[in-house]
PDB file of N, CA and C in Angstrom:
ATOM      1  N   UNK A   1       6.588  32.162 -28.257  1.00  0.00           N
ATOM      2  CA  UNK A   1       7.989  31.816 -28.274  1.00  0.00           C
ATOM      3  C   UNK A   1       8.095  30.294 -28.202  1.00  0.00           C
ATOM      4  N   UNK A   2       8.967  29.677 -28.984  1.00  0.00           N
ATOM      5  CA  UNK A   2       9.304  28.097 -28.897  1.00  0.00           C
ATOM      6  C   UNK A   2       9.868  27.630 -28.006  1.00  0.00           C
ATOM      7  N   UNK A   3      10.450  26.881 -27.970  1.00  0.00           N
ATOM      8  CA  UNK A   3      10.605  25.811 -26.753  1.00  0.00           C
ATOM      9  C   UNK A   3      12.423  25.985 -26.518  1.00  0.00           C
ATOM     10  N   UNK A   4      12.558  25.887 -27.798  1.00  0.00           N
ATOM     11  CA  UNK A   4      14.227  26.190 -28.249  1.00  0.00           C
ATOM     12  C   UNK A   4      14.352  27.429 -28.067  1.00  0.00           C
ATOM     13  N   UNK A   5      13.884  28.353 -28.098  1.00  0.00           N
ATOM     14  CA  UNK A   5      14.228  30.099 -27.786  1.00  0.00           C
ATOM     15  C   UNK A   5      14.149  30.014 -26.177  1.00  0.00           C
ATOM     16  N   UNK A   6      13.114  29.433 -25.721  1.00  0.00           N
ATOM     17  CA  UNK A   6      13.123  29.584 -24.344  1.00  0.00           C
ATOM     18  C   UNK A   6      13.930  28.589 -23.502  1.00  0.00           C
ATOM     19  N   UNK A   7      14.519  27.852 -23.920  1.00  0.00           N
ATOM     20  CA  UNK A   7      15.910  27.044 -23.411  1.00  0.00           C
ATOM     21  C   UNK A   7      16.933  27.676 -23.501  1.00  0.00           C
ATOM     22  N   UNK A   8      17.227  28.260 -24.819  1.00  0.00           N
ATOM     23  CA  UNK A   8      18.331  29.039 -24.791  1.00  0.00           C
ATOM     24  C   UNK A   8      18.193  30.596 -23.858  1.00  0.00           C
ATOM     25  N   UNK A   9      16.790  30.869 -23.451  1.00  0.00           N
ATOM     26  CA  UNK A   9      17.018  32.471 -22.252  1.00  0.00           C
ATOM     27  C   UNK A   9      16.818  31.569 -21.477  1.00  0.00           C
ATOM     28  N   UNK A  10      16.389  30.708 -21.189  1.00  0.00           N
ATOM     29  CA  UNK A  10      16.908  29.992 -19.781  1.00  0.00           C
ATOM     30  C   UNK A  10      18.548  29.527 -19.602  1.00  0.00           C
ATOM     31  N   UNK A  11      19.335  28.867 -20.804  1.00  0.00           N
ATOM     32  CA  UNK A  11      20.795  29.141 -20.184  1.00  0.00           C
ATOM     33  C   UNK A  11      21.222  30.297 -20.307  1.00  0.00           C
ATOM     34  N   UNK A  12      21.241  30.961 -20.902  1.00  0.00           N
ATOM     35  CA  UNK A  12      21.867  32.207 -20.461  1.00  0.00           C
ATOM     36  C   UNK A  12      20.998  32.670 -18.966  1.00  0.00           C
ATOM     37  N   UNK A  13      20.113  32.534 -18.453  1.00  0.00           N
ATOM     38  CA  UNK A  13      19.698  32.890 -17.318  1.00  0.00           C
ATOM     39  C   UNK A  13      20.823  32.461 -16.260  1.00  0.00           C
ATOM     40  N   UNK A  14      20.398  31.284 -16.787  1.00  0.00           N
ATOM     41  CA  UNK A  14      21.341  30.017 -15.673  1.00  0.00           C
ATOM     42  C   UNK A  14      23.122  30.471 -15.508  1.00  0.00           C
ATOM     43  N   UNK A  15      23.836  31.247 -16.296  1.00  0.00           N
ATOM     44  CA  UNK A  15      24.988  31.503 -16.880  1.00  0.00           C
ATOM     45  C   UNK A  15      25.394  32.855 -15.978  1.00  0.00           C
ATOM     46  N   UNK A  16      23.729  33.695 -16.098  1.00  0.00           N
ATOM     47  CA  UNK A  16      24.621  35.013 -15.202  1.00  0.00           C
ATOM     48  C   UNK A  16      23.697  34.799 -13.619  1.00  0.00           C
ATOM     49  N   UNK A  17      22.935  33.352 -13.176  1.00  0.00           N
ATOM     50  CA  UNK A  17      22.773  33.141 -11.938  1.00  0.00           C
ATOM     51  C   UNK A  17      24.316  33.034 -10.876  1.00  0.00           C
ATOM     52  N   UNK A  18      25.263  32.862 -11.630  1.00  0.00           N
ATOM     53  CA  UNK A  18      26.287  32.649 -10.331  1.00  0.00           C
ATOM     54  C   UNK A  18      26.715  34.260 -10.198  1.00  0.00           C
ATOM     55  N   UNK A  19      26.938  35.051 -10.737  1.00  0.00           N
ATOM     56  CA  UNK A  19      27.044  36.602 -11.044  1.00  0.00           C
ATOM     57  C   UNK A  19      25.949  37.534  -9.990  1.00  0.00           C
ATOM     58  N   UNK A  20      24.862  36.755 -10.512  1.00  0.00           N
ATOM     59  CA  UNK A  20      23.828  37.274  -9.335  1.00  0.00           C
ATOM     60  C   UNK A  20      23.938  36.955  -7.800  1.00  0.00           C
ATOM     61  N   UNK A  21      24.519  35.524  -7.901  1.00  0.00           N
ATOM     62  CA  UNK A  21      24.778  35.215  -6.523  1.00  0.00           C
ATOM     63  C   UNK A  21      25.810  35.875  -5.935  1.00  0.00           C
ATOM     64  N   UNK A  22      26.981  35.856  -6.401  1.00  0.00           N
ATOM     65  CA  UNK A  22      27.969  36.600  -5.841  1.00  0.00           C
ATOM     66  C   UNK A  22      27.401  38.276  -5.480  1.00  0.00           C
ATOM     67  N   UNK A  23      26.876  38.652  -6.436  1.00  0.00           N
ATOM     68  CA  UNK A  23      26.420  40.441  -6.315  1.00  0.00           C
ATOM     69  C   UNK A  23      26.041  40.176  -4.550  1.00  0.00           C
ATOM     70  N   UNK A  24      24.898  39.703  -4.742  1.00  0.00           N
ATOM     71  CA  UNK A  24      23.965  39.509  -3.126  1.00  0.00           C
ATOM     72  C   UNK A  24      25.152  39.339  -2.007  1.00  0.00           C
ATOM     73  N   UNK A  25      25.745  38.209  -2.368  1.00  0.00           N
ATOM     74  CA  UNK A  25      26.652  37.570  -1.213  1.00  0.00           C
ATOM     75  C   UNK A  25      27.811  38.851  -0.682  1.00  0.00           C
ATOM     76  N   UNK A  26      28.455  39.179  -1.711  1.00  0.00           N
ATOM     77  CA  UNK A  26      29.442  40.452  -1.543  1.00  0.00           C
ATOM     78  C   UNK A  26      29.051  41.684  -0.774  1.00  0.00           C
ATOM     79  N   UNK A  27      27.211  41.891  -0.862  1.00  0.00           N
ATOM     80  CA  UNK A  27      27.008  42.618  -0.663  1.00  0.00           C
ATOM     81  C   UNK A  27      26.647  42.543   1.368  1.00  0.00           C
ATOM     82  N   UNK A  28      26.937  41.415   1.580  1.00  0.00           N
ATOM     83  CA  UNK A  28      26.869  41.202   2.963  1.00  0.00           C
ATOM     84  C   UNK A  28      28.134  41.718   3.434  1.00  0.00           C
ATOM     85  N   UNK A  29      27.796  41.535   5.081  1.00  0.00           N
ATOM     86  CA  UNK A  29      29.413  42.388   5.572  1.00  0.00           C
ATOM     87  C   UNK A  29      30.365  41.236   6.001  1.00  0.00           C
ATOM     88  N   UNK A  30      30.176  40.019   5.845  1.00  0.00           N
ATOM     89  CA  UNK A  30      31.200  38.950   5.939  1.00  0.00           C
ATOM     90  C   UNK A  30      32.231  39.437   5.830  1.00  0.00           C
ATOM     91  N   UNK A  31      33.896  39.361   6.433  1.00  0.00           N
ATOM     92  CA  UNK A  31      35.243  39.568   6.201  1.00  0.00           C
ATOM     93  C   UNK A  31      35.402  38.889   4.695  1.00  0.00           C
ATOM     94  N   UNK A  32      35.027  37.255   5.109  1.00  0.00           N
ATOM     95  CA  UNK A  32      35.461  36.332   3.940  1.00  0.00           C
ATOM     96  C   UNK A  32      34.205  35.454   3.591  1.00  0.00           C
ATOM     97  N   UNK A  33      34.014  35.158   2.536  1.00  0.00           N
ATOM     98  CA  UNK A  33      32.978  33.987   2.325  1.00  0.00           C
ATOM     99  C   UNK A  33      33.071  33.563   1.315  1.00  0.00           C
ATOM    100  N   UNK A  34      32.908  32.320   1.353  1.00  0.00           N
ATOM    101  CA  UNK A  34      32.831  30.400   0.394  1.00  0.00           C
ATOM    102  C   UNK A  34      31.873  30.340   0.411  1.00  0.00           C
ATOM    103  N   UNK A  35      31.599  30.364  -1.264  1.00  0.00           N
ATOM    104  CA  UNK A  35      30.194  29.513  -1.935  1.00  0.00           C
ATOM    105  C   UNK A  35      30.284  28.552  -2.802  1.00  0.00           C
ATOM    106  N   UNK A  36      29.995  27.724  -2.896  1.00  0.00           N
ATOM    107  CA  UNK A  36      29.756  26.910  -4.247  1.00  0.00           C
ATOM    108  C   UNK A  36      28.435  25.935  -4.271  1.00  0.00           C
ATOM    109  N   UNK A  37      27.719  26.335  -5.959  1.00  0.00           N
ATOM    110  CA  UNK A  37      26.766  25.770  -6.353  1.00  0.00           C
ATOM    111  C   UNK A  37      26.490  24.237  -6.286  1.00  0.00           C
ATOM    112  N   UNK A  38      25.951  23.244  -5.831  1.00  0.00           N
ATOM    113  CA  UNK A  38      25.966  21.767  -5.909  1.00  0.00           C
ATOM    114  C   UNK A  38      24.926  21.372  -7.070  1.00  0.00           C
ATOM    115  N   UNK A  39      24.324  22.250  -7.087  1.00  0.00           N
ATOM    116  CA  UNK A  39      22.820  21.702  -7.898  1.00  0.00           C
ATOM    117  C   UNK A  39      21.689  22.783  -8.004  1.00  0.00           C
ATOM    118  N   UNK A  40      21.529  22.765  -9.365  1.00  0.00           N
ATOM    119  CA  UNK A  40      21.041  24.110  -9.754  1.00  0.00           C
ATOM    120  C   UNK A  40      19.137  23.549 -10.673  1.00  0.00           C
ATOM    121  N   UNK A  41      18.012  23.129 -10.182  1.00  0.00           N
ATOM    122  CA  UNK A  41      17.522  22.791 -11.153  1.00  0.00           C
ATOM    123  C   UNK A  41      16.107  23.835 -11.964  1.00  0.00           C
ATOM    124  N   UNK A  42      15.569  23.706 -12.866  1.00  0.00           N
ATOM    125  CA  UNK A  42      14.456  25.113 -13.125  1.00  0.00           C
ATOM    126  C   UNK A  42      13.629  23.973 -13.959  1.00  0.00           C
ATOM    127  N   UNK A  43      12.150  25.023 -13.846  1.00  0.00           N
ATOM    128  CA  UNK A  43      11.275  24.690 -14.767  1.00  0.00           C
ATOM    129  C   UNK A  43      10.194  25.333 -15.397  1.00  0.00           C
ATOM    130  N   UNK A  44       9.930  25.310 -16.491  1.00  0.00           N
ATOM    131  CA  UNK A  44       8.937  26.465 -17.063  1.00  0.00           C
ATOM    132  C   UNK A  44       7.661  26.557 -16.803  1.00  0.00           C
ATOM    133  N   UNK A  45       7.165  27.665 -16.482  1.00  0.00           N
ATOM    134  CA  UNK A  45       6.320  27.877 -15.866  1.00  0.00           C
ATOM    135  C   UNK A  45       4.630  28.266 -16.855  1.00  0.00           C
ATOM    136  N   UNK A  46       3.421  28.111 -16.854  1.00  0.00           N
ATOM    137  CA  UNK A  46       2.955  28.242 -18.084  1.00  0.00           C
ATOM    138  C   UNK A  46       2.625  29.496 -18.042  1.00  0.00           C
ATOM    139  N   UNK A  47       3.370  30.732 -17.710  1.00  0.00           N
ATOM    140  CA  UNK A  47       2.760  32.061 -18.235  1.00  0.00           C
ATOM    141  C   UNK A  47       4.405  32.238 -18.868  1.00  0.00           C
ATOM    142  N   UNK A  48       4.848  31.946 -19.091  1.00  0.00           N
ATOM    143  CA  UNK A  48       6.705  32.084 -19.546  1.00  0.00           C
ATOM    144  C   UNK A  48       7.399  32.260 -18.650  1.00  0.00           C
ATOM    145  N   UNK A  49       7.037  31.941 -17.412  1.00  0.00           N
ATOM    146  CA  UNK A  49       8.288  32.615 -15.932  1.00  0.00           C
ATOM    147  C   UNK A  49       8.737  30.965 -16.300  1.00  0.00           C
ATOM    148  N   UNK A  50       9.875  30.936 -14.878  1.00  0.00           N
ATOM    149  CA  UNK A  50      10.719  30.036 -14.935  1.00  0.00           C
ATOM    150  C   UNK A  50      11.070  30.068 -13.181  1.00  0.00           C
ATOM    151  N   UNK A  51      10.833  28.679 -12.571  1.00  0.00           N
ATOM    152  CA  UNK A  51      11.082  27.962 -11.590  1.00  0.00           C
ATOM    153  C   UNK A  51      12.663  27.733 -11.622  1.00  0.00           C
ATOM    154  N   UNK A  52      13.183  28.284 -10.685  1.00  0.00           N
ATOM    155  CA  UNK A  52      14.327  27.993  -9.950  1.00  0.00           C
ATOM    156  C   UNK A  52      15.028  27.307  -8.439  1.00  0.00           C
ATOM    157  N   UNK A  53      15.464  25.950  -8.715  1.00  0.00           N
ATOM    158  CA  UNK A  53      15.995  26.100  -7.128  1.00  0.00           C
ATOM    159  C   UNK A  53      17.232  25.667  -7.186  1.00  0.00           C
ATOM    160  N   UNK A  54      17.930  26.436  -6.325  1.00  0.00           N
ATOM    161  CA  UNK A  54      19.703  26.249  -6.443  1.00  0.00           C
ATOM    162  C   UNK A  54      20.026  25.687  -4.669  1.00  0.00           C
ATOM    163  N   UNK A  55      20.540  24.512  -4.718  1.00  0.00           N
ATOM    164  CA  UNK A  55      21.394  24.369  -4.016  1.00  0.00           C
ATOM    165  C   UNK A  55      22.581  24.016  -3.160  1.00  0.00           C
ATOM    166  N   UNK A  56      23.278  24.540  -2.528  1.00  0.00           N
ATOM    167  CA  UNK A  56      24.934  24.642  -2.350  1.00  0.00           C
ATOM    168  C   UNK A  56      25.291  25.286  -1.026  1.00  0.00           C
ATOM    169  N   UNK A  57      26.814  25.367  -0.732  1.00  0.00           N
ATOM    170  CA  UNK A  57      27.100  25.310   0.411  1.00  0.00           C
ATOM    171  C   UNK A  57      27.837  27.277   0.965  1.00  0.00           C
ATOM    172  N   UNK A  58      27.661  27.158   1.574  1.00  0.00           N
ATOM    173  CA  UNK A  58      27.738  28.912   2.247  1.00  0.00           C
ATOM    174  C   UNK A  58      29.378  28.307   3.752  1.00  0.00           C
ATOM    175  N   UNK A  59      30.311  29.064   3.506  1.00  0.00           N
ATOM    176  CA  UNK A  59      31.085  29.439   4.859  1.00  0.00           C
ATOM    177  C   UNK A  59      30.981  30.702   4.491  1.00  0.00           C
ATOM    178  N   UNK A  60      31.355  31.453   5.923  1.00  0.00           N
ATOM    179  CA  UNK A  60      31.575  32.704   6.006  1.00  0.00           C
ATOM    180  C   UNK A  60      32.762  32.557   7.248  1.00  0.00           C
ATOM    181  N   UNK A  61      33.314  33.563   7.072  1.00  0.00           N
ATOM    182  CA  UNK A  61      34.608  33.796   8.240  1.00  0.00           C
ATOM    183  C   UNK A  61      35.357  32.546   8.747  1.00  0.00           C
ATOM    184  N   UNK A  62      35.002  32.242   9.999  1.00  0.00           N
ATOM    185  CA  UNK A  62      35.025  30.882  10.719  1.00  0.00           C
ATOM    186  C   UNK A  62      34.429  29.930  10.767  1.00  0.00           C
ATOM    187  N   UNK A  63      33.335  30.288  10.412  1.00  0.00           N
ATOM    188  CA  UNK A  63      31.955  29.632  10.658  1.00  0.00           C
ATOM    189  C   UNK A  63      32.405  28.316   9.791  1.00  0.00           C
ATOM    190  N   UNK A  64      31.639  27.189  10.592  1.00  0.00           N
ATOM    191  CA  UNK A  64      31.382  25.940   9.769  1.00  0.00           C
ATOM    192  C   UNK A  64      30.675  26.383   8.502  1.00  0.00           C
ATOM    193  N   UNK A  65      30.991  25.012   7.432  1.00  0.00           N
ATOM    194  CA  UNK A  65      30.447  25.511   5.931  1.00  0.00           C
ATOM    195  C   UNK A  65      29.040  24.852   6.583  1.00  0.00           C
ATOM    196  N   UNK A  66      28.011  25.799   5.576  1.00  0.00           N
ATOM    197  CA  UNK A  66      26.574  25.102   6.158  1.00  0.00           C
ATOM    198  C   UNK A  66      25.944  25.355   4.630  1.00  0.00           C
ATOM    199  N   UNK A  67      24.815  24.211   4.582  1.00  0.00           N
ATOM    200  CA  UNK A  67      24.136  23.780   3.079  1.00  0.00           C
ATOM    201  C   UNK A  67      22.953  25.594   2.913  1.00  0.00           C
ATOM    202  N   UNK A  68      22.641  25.803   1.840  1.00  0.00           N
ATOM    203  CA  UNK A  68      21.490  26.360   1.662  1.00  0.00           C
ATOM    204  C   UNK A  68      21.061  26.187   0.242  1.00  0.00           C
ATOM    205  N   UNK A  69      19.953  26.537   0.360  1.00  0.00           N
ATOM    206  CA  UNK A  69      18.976  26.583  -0.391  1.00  0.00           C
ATOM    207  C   UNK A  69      18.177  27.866  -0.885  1.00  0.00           C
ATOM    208  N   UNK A  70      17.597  28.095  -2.057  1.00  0.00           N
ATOM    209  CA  UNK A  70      17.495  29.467  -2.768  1.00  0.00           C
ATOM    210  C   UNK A  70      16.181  28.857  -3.919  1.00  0.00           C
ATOM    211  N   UNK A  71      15.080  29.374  -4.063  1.00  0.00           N
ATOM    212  CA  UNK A  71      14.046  29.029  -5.027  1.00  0.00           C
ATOM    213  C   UNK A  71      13.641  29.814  -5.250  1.00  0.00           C
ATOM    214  N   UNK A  72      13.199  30.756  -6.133  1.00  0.00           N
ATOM    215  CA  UNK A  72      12.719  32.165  -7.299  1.00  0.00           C
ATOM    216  C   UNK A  72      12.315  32.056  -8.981  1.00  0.00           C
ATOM    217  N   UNK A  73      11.617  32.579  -8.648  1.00  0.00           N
ATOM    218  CA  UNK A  73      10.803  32.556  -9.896  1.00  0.00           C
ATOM    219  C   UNK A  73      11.405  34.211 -11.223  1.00  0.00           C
ATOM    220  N   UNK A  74      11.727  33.461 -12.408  1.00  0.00           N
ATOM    221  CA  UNK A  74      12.316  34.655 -12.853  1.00  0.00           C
ATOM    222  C   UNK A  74      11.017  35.009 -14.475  1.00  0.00           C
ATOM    223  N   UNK A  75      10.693  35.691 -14.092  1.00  0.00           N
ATOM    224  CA  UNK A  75       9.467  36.955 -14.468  1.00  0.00           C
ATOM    225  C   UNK A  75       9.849  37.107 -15.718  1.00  0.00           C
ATOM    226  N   UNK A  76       9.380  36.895 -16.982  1.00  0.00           N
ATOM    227  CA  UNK A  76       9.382  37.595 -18.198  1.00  0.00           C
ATOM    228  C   UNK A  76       9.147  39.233 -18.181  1.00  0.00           C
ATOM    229  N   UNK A  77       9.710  40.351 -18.569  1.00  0.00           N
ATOM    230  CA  UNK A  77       9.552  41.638 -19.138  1.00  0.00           C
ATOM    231  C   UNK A  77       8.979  41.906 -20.581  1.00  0.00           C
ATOM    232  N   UNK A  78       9.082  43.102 -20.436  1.00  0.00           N
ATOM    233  CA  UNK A  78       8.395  42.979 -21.943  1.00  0.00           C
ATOM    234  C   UNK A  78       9.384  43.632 -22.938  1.00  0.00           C
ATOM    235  N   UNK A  79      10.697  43.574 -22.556  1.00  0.00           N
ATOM    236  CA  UNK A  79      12.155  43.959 -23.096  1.00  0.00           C
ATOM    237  C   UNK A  79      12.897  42.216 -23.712  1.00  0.00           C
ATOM    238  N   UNK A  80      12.071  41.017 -23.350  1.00  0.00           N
ATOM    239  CA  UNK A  80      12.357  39.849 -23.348  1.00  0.00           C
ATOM    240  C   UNK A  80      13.676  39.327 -22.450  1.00  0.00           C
ATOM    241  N   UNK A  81      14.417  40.263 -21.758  1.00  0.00           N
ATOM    242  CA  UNK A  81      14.642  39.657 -20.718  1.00  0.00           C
ATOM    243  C   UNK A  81      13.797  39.004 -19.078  1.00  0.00           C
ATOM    244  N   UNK A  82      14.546  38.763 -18.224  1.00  0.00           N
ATOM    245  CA  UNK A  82      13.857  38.634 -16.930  1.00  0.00           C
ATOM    246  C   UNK A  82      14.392  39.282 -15.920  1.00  0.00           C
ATOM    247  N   UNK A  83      13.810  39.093 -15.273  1.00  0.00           N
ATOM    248  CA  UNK A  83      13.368  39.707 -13.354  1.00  0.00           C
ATOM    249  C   UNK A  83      12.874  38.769 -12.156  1.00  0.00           C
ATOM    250  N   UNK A  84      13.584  38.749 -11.276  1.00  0.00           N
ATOM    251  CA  UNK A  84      13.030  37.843  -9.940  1.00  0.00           C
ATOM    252  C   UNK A  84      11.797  38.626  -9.421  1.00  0.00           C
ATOM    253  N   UNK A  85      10.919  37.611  -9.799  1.00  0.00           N
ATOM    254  CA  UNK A  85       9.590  38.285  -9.232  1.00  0.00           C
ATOM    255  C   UNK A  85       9.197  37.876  -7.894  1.00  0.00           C
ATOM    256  N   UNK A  86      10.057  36.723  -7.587  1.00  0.00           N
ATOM    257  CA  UNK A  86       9.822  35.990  -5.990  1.00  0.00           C
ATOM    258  C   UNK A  86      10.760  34.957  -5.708  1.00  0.00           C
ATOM    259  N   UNK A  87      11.070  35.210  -4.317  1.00  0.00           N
ATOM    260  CA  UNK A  87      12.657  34.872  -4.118  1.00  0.00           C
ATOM    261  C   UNK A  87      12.474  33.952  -2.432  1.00  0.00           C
ATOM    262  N   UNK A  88      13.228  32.918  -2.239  1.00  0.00           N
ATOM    263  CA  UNK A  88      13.209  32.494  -1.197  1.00  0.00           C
ATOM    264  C   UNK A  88      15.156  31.800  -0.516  1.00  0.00           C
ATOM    265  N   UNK A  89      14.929  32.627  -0.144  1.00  0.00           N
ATOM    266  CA  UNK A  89      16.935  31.805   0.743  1.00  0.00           C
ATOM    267  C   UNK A  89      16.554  31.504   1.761  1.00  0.00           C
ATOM    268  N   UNK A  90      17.271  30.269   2.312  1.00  0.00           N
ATOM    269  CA  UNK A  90      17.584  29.831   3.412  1.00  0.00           C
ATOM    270  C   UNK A  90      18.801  28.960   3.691  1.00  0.00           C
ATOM    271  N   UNK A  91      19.043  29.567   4.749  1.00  0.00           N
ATOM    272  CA  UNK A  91      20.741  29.022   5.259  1.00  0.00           C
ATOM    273  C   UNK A  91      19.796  27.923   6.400  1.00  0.00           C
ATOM    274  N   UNK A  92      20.195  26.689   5.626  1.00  0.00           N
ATOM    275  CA  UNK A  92      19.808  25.658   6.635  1.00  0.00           C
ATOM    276  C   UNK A  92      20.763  24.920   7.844  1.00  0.00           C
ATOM    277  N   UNK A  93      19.977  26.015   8.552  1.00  0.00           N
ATOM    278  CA  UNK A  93      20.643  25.426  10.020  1.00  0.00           C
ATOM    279  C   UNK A  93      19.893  24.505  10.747  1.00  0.00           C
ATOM    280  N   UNK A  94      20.761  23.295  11.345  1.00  0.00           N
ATOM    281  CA  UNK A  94      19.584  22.555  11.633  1.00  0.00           C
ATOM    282  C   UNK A  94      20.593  22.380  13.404  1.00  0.00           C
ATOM    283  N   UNK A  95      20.227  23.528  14.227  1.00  0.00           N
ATOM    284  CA  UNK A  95      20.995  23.067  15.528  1.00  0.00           C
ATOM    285  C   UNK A  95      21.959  22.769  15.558  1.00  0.00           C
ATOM    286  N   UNK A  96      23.102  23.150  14.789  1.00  0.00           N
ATOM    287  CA  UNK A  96      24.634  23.380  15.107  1.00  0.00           C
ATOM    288  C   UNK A  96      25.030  23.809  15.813  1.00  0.00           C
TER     289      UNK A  96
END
């Protein structure tokens, strides 16, 4: 696959990453919760996966807004879409 095919399934990756985020987030039992993306960056990986790290800010309920961070690797299939083959979140709390 070229370089240009695989830019273009990487934006569309990038396109239904906020879709994915919300799925996860909704799926918590928060009353209410605020997200937004600050910075989203990826990079190709040499078996065709793709390096991801996103990050942006999390409130929930009352809670102060607090930064996190999210890095996953998204897995080629053999349908030519992808799959998170390895996933890392963290809500960075630093002693609030």
């Amino acid at each position: 696959m070229g370089i240009i095919a695989k830019i273009s399934k990487l934006e569309l990756c990038l396109r239904t990453l906020s879709k994915i985020l919300i799925t996860v987030f909704q799926s918590l039992t928060f009353k209410q919760i605020q997200r937004a993306i600050t910075k989203c960056d990826s990079q190709p990986l040499y078996d065709g996966s793709i390096l991801v790290m996103v990050l942006g800010q999390l409130k929930t309920d009352d809670d102060p807004i607090n930064p996190f961070s999210q890095i996953f690797i998204l897995r080629p299939n053999t349908t030519g879409s992808f799959f998170i083959g390895n996933e890392i979140f963290r809500l960075d709390l630093h002693n609030n």
